[in-house]
Protein backbone atom coordinates (compact mmCIF):
# COMPACT_ATOMS: atom_id res chain seq x y z
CA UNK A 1 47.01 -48.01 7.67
CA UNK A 2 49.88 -46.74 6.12
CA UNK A 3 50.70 -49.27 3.56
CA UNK A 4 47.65 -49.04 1.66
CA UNK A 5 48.32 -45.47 1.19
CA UNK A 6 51.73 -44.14 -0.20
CA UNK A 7 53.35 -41.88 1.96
CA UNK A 8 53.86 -39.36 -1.61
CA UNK A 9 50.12 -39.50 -2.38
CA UNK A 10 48.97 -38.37 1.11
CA UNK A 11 50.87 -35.38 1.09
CA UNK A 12 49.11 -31.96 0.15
CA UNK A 13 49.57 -31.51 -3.80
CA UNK A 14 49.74 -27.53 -3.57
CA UNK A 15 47.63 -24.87 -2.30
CA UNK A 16 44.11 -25.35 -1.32
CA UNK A 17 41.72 -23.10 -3.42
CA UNK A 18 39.71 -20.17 -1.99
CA UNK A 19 36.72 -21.40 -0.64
CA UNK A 20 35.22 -18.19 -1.95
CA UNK A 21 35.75 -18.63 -5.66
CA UNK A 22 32.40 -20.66 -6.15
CA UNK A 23 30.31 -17.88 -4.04
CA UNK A 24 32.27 -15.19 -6.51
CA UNK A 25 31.53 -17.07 -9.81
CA UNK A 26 27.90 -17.70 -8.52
CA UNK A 27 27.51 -13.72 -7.76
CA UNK A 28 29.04 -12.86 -11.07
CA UNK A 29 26.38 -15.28 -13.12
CA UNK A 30 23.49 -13.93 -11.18
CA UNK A 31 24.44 -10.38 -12.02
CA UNK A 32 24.97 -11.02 -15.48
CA UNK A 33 21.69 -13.10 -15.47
CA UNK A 34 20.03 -10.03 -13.74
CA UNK A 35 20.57 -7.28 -16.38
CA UNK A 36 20.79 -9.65 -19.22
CA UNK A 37 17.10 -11.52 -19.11
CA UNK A 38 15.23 -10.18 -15.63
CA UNK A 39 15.36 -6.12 -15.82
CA UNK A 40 14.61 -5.94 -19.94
CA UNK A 41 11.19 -8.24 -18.91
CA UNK A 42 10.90 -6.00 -15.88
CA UNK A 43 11.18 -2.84 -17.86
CA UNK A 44 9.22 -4.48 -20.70
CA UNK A 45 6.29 -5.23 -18.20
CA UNK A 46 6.18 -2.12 -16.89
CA UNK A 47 5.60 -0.18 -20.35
CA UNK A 48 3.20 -2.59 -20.77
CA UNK A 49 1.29 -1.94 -17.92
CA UNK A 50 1.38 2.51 -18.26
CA UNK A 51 0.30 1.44 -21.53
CA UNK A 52 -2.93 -0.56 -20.82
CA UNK A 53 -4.01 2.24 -17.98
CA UNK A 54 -3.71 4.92 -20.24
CA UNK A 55 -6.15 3.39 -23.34
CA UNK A 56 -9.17 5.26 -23.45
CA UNK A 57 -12.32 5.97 -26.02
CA UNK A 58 -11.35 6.45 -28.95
CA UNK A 59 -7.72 4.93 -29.19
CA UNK A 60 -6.97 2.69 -32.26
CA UNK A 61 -5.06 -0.52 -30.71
CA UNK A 62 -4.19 -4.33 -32.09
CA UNK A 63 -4.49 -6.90 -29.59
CA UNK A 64 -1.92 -9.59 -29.65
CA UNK A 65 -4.74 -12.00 -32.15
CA UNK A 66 -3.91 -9.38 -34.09
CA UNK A 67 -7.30 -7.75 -34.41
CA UNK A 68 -6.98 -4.07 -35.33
CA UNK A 69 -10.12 -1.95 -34.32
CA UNK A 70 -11.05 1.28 -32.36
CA UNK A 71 -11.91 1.27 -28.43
CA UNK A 72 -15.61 1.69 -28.27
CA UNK A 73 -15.88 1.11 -24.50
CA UNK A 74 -13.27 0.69 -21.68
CA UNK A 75 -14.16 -1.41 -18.11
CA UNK A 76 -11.92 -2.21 -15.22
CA UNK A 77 -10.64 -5.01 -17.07
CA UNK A 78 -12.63 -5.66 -20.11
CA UNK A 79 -12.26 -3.38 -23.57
CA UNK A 80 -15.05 -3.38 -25.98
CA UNK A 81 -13.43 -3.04 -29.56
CA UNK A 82 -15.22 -2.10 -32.76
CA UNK A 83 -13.53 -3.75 -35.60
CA UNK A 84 -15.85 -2.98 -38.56
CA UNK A 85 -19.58 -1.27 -38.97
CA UNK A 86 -21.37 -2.21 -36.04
CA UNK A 87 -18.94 -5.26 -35.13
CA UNK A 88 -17.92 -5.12 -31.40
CA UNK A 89 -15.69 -7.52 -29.57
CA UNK A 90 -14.85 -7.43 -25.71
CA UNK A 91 -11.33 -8.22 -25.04
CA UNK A 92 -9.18 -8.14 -21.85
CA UNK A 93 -6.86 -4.77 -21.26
CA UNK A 94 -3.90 -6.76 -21.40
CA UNK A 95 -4.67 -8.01 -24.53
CA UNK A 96 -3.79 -5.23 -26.05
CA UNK A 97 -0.37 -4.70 -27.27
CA UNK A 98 -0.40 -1.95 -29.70
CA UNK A 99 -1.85 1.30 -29.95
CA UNK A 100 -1.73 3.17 -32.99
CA UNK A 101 -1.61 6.28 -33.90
CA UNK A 102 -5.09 8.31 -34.77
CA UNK A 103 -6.14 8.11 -38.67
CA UNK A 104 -4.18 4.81 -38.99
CA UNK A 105 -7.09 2.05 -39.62
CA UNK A 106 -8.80 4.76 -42.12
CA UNK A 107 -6.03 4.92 -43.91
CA UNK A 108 -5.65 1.03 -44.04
């Protein structure tokens, strides 16, 4: 079989590479992807969620419609919001994604 391969093109052109230079590179990008995009979310999440157990009676919060009104009622997963005279809508907890400070919709 030799003579449809060159003796000079068969030989070894250098060096083989590390086999461990792909594994590296893939370990660096998954770090990098880590604290870059997944631990801000995670973090993000997490204020999120102290945030929603804490509402209670009372609290002036915007949900993410962006209906501002004042907690009238809170359930295990439901909020009743008043957001005028004797206007009351029931939203979920985790719609909720601001919560303002006291005095703010008065002043509004």
């Amino acid at each position: 079989m030799d003579f449809l391969i060159s003796p000079a093109f068969a030989q070894a052109a250098g060096p083989q590479p590390s086999p461990w230079s792909p594994l590296i590179m893939l370990a660096i990008f998954f770090l990098v992807f880590f604290f870059l995009v997944i631990r801000p979310q995670m973090k993000r999440a997490k204020e999120h969620r102290e945030m929603v157990s804490a509402l209670s009676k009372g609290d002036e919060v915007i949900t993410s419609g962006g209906v501002a009104g004042r907690i009238d009622e809170v359930g295990e997963s439901f909020l009743t919001v008043e957001v005028a005279d004797g206007v009351r809508v029931k939203v979920q907890k985790q719609a909720i994604t601001v919560v303002l400070p006291k005095g703010t919709l008065k002043a509004a």
